[in-house]
PDB file of N, CA and C in Angstrom:
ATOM      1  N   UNK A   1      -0.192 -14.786   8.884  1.00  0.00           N
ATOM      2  CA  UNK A   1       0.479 -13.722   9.602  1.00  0.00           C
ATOM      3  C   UNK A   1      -0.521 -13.015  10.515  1.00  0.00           C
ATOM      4  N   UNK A   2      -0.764 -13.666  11.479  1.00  0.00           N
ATOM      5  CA  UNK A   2      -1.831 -13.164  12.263  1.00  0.00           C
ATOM      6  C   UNK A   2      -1.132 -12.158  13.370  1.00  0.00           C
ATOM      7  N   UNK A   3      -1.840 -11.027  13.577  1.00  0.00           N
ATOM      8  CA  UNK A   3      -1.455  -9.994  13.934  1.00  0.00           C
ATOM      9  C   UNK A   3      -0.626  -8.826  13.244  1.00  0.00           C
ATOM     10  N   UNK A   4      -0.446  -9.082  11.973  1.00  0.00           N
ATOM     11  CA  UNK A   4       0.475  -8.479  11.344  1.00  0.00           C
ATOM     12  C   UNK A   4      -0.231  -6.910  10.980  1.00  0.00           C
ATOM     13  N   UNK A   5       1.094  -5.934  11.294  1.00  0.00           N
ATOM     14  CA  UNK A   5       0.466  -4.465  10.583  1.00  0.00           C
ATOM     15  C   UNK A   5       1.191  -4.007   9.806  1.00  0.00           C
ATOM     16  N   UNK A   6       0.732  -3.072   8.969  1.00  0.00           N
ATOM     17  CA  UNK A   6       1.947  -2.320   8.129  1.00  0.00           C
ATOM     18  C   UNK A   6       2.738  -1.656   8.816  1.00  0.00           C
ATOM     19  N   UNK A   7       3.892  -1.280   8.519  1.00  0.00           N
ATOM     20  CA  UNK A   7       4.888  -0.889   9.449  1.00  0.00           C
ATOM     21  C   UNK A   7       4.475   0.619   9.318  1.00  0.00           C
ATOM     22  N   UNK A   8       4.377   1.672  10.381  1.00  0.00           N
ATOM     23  CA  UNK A   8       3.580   2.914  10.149  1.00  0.00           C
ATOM     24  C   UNK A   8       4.674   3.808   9.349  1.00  0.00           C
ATOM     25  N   UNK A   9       6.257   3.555   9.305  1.00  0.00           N
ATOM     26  CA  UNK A   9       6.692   4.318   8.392  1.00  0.00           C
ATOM     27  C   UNK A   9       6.359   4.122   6.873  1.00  0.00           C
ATOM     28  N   UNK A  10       6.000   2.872   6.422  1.00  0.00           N
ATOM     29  CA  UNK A  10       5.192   2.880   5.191  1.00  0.00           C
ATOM     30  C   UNK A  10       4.077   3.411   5.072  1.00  0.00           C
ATOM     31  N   UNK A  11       2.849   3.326   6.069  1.00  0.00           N
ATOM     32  CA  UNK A  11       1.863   3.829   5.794  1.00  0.00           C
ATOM     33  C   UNK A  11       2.533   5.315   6.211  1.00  0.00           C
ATOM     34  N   UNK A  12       3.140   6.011   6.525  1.00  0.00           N
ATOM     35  CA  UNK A  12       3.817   7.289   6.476  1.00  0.00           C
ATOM     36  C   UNK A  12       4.217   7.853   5.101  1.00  0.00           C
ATOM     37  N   UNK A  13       5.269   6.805   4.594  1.00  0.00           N
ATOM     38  CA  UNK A  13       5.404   7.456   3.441  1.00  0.00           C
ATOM     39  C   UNK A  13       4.615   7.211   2.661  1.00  0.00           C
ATOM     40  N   UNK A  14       3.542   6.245   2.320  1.00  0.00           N
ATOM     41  CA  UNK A  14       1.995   6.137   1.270  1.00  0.00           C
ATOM     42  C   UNK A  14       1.562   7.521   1.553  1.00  0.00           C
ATOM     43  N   UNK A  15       0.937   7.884   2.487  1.00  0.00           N
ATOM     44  CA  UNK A  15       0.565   9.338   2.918  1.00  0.00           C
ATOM     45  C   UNK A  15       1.533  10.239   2.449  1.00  0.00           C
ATOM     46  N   UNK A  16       2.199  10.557   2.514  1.00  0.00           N
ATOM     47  CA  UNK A  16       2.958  11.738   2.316  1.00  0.00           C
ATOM     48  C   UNK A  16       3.287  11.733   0.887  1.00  0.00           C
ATOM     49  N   UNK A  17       3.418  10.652   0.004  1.00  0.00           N
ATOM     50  CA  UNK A  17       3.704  10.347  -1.478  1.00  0.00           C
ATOM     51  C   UNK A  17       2.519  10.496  -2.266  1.00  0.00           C
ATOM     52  N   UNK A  18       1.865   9.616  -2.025  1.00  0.00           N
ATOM     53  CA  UNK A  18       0.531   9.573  -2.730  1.00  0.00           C
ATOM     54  C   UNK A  18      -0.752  10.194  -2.121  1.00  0.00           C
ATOM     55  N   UNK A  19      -1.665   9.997  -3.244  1.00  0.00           N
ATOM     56  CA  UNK A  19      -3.064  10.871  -2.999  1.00  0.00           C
ATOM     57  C   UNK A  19      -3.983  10.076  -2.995  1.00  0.00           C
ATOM     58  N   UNK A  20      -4.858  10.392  -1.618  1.00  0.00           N
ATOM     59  CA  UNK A  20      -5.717   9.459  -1.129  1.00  0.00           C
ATOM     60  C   UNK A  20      -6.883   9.461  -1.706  1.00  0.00           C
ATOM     61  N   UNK A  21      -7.398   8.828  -2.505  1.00  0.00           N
ATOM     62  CA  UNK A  21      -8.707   8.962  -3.282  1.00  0.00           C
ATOM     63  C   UNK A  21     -10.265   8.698  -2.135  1.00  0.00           C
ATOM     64  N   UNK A  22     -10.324   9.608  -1.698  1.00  0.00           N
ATOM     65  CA  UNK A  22     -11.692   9.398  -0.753  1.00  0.00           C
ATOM     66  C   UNK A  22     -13.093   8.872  -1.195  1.00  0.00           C
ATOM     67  N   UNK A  23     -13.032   9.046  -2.095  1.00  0.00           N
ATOM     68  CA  UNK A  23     -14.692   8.154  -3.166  1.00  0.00           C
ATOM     69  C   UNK A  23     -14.155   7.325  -2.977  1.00  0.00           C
ATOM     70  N   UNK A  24     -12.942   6.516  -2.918  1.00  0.00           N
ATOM     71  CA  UNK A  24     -13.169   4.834  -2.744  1.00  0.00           C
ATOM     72  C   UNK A  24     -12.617   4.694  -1.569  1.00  0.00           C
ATOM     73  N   UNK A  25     -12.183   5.389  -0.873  1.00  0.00           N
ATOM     74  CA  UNK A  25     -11.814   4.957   0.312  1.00  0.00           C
ATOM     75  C   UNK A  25     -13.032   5.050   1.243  1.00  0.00           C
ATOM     76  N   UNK A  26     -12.893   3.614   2.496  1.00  0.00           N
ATOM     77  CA  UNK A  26     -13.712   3.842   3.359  1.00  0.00           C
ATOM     78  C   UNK A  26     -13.376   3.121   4.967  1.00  0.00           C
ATOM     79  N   UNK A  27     -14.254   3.215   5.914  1.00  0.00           N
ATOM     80  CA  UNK A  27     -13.505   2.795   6.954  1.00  0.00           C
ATOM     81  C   UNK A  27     -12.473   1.593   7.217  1.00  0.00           C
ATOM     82  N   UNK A  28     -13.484   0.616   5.922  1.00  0.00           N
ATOM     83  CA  UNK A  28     -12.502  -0.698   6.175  1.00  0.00           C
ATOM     84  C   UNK A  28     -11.154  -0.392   4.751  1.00  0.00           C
ATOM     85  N   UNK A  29     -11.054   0.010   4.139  1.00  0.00           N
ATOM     86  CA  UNK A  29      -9.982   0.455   3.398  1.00  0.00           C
ATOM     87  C   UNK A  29      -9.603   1.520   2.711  1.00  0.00           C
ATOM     88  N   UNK A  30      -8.408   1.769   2.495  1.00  0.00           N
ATOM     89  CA  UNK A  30      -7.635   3.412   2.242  1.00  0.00           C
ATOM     90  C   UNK A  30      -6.755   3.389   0.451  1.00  0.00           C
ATOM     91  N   UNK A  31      -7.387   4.050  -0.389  1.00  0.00           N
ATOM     92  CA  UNK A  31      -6.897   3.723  -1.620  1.00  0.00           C
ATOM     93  C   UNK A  31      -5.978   4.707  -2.321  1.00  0.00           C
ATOM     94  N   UNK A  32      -4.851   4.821  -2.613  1.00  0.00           N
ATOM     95  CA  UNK A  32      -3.971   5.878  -3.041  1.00  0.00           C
ATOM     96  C   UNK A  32      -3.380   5.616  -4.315  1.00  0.00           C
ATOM     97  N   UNK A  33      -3.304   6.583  -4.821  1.00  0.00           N
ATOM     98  CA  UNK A  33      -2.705   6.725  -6.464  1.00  0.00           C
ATOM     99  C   UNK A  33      -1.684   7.683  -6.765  1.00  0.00           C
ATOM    100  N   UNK A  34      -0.569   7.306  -7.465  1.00  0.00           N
ATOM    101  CA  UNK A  34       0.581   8.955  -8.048  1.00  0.00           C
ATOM    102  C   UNK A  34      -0.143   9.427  -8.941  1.00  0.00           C
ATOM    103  N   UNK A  35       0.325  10.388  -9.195  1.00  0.00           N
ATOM    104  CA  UNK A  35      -0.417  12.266  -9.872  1.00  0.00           C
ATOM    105  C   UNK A  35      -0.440  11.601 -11.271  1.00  0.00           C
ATOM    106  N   UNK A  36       0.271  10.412 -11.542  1.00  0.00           N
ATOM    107  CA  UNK A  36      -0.465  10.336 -13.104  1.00  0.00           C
ATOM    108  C   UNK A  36      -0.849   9.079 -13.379  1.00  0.00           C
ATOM    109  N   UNK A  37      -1.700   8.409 -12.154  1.00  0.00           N
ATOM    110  CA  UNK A  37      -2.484   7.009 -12.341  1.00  0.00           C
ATOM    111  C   UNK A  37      -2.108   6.408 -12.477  1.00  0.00           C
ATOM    112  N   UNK A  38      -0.646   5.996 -12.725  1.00  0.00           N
ATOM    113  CA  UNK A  38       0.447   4.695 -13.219  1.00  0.00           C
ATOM    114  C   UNK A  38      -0.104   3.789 -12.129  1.00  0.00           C
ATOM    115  N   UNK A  39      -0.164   4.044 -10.460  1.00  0.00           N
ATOM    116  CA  UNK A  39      -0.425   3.181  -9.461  1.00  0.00           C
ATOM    117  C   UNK A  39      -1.046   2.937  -8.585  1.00  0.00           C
ATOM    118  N   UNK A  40      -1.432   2.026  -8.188  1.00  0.00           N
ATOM    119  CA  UNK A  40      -2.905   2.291  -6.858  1.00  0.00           C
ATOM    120  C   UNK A  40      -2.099   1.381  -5.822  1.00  0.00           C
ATOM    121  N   UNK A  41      -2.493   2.138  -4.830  1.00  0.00           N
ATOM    122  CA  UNK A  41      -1.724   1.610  -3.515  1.00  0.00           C
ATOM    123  C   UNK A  41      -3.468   0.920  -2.492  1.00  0.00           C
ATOM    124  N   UNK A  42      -3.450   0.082  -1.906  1.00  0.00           N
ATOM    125  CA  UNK A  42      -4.688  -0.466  -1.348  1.00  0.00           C
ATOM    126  C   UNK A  42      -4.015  -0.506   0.414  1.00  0.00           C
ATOM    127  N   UNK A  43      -4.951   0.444   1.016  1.00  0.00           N
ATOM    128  CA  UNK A  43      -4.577  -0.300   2.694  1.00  0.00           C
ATOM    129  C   UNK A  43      -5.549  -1.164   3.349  1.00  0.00           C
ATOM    130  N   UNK A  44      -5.474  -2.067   3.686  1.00  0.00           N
ATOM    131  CA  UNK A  44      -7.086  -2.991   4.270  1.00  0.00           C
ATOM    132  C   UNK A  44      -7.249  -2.670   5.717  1.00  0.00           C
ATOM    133  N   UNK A  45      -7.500  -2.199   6.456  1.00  0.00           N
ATOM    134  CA  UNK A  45      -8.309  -1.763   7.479  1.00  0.00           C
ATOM    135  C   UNK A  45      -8.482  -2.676   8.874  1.00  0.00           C
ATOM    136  N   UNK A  46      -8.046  -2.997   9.577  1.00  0.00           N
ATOM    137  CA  UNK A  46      -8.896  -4.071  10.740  1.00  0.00           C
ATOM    138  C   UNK A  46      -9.905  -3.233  11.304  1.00  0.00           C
ATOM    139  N   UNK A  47     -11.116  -3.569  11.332  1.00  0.00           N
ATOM    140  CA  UNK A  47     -12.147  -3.306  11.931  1.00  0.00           C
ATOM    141  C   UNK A  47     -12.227  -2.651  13.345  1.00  0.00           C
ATOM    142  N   UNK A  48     -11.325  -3.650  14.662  1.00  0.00           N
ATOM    143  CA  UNK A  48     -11.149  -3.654  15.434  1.00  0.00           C
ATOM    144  C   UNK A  48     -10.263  -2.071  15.982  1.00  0.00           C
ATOM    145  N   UNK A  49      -8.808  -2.523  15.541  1.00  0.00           N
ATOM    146  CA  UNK A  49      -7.793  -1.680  15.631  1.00  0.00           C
ATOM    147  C   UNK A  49      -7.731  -0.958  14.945  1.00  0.00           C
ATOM    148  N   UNK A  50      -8.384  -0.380  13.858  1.00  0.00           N
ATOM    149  CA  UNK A  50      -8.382   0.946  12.717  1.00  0.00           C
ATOM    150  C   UNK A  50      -6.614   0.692  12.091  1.00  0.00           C
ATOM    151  N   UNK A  51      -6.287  -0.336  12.520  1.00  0.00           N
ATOM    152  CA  UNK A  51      -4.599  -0.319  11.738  1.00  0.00           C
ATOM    153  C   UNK A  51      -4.445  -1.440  10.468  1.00  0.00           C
ATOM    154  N   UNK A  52      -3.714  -0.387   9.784  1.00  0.00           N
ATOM    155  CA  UNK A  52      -3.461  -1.269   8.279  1.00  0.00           C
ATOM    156  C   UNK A  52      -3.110  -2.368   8.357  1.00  0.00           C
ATOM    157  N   UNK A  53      -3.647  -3.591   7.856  1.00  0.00           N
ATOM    158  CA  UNK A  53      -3.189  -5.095   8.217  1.00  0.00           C
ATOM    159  C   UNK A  53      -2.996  -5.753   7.035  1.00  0.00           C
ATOM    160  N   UNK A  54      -2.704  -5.322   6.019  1.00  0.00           N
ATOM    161  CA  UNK A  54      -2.516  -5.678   4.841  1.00  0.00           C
ATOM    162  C   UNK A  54      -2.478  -4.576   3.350  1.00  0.00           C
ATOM    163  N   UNK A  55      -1.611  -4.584   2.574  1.00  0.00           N
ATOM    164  CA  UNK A  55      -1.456  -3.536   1.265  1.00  0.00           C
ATOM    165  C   UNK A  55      -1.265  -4.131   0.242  1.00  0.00           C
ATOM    166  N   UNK A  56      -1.806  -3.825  -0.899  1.00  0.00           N
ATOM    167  CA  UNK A  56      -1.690  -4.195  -2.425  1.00  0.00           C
ATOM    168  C   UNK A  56      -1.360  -2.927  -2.848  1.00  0.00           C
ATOM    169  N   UNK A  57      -0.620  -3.110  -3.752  1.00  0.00           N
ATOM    170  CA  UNK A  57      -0.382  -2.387  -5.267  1.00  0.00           C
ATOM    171  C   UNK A  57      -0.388  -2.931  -6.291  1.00  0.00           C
ATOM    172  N   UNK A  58      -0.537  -2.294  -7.396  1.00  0.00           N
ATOM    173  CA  UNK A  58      -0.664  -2.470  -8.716  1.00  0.00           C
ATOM    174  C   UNK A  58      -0.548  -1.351  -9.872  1.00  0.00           C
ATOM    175  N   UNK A  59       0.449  -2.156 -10.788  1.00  0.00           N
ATOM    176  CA  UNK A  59       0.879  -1.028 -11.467  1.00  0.00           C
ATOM    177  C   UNK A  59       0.968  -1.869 -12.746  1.00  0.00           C
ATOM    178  N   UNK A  60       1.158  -1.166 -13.978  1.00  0.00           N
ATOM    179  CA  UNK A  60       1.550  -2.127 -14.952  1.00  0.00           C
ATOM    180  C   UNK A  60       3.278  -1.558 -15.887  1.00  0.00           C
ATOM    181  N   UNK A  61       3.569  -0.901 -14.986  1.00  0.00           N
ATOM    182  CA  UNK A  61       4.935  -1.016 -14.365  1.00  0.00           C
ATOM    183  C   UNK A  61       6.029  -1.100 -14.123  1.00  0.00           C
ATOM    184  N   UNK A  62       7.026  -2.155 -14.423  1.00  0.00           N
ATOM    185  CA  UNK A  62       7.515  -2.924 -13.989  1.00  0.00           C
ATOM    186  C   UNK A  62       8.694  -2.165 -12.901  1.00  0.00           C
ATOM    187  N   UNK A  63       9.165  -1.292 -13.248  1.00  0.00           N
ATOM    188  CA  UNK A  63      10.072  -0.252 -12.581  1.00  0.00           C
ATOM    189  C   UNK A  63       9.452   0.360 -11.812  1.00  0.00           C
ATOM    190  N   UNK A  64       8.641   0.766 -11.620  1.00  0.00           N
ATOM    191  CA  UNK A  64       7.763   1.211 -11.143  1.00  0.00           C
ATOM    192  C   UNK A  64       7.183   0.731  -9.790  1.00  0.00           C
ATOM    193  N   UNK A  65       6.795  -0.209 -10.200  1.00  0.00           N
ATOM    194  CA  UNK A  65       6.486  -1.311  -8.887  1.00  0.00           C
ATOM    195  C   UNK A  65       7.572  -1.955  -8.112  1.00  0.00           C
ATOM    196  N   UNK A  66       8.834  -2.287  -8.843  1.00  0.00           N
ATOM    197  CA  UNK A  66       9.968  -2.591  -8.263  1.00  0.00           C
ATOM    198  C   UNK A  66      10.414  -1.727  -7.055  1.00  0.00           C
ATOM    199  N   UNK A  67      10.351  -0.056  -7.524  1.00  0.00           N
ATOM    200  CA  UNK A  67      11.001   0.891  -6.779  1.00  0.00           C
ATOM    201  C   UNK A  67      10.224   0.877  -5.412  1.00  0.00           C
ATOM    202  N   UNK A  68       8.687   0.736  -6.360  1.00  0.00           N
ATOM    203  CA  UNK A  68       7.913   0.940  -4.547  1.00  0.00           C
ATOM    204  C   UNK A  68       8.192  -0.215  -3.839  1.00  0.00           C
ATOM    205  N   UNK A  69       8.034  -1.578  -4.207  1.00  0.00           N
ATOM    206  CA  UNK A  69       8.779  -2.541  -3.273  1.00  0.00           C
ATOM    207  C   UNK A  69       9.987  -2.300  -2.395  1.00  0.00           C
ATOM    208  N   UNK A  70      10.910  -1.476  -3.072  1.00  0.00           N
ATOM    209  CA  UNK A  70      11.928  -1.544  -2.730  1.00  0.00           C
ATOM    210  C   UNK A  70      11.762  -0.228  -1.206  1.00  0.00           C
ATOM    211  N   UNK A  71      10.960   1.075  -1.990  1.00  0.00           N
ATOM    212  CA  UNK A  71      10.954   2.068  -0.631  1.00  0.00           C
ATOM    213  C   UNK A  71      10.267   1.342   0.169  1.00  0.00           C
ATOM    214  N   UNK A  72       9.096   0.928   0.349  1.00  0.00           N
ATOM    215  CA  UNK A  72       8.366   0.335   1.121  1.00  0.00           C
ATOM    216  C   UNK A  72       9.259  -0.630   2.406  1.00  0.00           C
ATOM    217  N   UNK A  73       9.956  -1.626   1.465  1.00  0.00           N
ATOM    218  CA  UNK A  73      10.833  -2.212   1.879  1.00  0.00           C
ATOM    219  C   UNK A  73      11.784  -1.729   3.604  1.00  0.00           C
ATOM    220  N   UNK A  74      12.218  -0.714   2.903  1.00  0.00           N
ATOM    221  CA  UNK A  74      13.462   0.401   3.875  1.00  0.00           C
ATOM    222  C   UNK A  74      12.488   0.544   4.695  1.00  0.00           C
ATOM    223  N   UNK A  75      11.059   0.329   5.041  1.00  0.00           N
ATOM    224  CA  UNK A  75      10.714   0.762   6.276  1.00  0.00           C
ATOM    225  C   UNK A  75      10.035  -0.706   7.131  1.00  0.00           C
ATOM    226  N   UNK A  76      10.826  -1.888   6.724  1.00  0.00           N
ATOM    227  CA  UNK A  76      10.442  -2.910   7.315  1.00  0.00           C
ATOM    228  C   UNK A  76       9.330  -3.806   6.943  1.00  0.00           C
ATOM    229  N   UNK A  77       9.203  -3.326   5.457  1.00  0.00           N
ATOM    230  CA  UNK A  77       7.816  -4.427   5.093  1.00  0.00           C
ATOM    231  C   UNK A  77       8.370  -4.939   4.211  1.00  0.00           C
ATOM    232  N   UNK A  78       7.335  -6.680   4.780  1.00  0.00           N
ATOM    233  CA  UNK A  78       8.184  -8.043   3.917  1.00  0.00           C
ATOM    234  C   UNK A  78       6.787  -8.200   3.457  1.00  0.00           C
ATOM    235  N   UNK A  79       7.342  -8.821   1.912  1.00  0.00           N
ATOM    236  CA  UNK A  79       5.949  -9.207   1.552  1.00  0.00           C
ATOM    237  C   UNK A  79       5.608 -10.943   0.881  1.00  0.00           C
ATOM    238  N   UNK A  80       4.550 -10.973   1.638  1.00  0.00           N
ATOM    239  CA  UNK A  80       4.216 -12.690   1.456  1.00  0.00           C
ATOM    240  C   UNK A  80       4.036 -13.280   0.089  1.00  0.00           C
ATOM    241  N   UNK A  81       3.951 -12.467  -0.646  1.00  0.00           N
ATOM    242  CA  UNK A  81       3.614 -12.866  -2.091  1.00  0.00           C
ATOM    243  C   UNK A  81       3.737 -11.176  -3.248  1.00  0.00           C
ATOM    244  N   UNK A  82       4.321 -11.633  -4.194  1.00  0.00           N
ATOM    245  CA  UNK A  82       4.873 -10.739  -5.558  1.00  0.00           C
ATOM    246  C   UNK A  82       4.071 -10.979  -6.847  1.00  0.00           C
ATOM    247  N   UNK A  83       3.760 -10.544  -7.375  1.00  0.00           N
ATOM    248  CA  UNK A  83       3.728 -11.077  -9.038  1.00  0.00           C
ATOM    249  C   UNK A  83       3.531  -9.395  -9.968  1.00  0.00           C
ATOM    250  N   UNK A  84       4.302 -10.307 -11.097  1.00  0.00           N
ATOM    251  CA  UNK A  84       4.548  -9.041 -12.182  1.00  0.00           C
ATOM    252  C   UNK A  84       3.323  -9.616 -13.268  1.00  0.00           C
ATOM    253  N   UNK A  85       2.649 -10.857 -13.134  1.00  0.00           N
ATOM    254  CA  UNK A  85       1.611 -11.102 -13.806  1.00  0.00           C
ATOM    255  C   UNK A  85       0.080 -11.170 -13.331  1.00  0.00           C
ATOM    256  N   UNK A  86       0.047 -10.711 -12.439  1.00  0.00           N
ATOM    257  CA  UNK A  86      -1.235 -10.619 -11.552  1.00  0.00           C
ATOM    258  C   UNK A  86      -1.876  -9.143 -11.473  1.00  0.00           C
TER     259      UNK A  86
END
């Protein structure tokens, strides 16, 4: 998926939902968590364009991670790969 970005209403609502942990965040990536650690949200960075070109989460979950798939989703992001065992 070359050229691909996060759609900025997701990285909108990551921002506005979650809390950006700045000790691990850095230019090439942006790391966010909910108020009670259940989840870490990952943004990867292009060097070039300062725009999100890829996101992980991880949760252990399962509802949890579903729902954020699902908001995430409503703002136009498809995702290339899932797992509830990874």
């Amino acid at each position: 998926m070359e050229d691909f970005e996060v759609p900025t209403g997701a990285v909108a609502h990551i921002e506005k939902q979650y809390t950006e942990l700045t000790s691990l965040s850095w230019e090439g990536q942006r790391t966010f968590i909910d108020e009670d650690f259940k989840l870490v949200i990952t943004l990867s960075i292009h060097r070039d364009t300062g725009k999100p070109t890829a996101i992980f989460i991880g949760t252990t979950q399962k509802a949890l991670f579903d729902k954020l798939l699902n908001d995430l989703g409503s703002y136009g992001l498809q995702w290339d790969y899932t797992s509830y065992d990874d």
